[in-house]
Protein backbone atom coordinates (compact mmCIF):
# COMPACT_ATOMS: atom_id res chain seq x y z
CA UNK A 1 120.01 109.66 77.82
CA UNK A 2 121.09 112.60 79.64
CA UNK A 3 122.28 112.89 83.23
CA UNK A 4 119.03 113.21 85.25
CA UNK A 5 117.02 110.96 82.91
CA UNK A 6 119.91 108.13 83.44
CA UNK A 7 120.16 108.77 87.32
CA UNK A 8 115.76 108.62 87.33
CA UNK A 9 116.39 105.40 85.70
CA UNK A 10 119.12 103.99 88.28
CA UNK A 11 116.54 104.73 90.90
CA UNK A 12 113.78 102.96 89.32
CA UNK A 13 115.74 100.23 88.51
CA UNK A 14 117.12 99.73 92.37
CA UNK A 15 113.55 99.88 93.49
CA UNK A 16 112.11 97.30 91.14
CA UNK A 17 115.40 95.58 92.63
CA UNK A 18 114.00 95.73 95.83
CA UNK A 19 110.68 94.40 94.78
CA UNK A 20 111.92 91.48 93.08
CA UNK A 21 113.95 90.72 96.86
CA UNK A 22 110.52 91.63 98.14
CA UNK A 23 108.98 88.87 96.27
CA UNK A 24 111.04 86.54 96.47
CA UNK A 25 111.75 86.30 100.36
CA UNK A 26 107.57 85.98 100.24
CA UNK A 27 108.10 83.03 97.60
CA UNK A 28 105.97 84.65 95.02
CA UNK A 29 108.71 83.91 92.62
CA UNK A 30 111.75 80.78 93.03
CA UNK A 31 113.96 82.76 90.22
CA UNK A 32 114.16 86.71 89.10
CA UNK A 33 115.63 87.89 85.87
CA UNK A 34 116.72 91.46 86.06
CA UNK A 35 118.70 93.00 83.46
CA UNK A 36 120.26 95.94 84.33
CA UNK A 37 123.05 98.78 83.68
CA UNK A 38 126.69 97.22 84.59
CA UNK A 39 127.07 100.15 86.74
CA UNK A 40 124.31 99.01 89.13
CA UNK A 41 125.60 95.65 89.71
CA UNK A 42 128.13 96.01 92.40
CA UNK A 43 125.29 97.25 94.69
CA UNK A 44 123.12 94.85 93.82
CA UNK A 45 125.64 91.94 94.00
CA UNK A 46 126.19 93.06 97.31
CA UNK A 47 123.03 93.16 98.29
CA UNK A 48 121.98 89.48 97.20
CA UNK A 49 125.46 87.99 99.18
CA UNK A 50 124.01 89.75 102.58
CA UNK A 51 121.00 88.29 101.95
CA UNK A 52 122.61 84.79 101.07
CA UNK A 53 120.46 84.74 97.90
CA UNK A 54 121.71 82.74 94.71
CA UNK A 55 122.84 84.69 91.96
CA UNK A 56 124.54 84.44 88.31
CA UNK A 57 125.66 87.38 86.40
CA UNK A 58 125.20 86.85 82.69
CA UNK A 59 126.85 89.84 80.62
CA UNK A 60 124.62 91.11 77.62
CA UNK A 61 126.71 93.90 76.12
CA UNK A 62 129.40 96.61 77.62
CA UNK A 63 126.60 98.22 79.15
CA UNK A 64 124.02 95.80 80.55
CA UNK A 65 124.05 92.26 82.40
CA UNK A 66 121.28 90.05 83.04
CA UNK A 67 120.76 89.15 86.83
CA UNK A 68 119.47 85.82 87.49
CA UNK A 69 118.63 85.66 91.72
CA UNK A 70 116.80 82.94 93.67
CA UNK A 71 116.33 79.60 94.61
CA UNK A 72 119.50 77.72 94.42
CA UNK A 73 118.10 74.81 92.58
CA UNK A 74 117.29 77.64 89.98
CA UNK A 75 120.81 79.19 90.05
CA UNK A 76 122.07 75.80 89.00
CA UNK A 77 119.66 74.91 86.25
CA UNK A 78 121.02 78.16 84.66
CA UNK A 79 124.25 77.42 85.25
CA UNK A 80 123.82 74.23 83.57
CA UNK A 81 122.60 75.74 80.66
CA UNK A 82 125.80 77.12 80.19
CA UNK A 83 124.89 79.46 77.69
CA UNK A 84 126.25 83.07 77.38
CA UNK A 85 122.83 84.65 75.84
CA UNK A 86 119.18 84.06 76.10
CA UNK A 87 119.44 84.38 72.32
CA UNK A 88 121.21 80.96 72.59
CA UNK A 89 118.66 79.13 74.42
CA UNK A 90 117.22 75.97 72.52
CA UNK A 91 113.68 76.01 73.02
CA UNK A 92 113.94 73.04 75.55
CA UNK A 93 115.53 75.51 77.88
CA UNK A 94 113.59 79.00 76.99
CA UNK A 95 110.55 76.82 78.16
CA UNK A 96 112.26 75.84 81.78
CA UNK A 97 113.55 79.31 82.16
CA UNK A 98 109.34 80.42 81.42
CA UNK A 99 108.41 78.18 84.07
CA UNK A 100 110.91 78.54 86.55
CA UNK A 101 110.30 82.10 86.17
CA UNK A 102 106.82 81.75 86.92
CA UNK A 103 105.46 82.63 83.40
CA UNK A 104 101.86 80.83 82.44
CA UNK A 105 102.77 77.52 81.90
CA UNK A 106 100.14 76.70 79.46
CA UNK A 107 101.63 79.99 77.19
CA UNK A 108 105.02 78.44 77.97
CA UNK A 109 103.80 75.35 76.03
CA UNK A 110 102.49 77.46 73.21
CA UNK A 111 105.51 79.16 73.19
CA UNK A 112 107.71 75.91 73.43
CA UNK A 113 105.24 74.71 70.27
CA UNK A 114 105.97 77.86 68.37
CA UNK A 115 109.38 77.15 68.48
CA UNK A 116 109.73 73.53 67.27
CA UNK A 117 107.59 74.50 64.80
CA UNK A 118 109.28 77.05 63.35
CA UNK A 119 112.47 75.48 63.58
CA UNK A 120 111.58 72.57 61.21
């Protein structure tokens, strides 16, 4: 990715930032995932503390993390999980991270099915 293509996709990703924040203060979503360059995550830690939002920072490789923001309740379950990739999930907890992400919760349960299924 050269320079201006990587600082066209910083911007983008700060603004669909901002619309998750958006969202979430108007409780269309309880719990955001946002993966996103390392580089971007000071501001956006930042950002989330002023705004006494919940947060976890889940590292995916040297260059990206995944941003989990909402609901504290949320936060936790996450933290629970206590797993250091989504890879990792069983599918007991890919399903609650669906829901709690507001995914279709009858395609969650499909999903969920899939799963067991496949893992027998």
């Amino acid at each position: 990715m050269d320079r201006g293509d990587k600082k066209s996709f910083i911007k983008y990703n700060y603004e669909l930032f901002a619309h998750h924040i958006y969202e979430l203060n108007k409780g269309l979503r309880h719990l955001v995932l946002h993966t996103a360059p390392v580089d971007t995550m000071g501001y956006m830690v930042k950002k989330l503390e002023k705004n006494s939002i919940s947060f976890f920072v889940q590292k995916v490789s040297n260059d990206k993390c995944n941003l989990f923001f909402g609901e504290k309740e949320c936060i936790d379950i996450i933290k629970k999980f206590n797993k250091t990739s989504l890879k990792k999930y069983t599918p007991e907890e890919d399903f609650i991270l669906g829901i709690l992400l507001g995914y279709d919760p009858l395609k969650q349960s499909k999903r969920y099915l899939k799963f067991k299924t496949d893992s027998n």
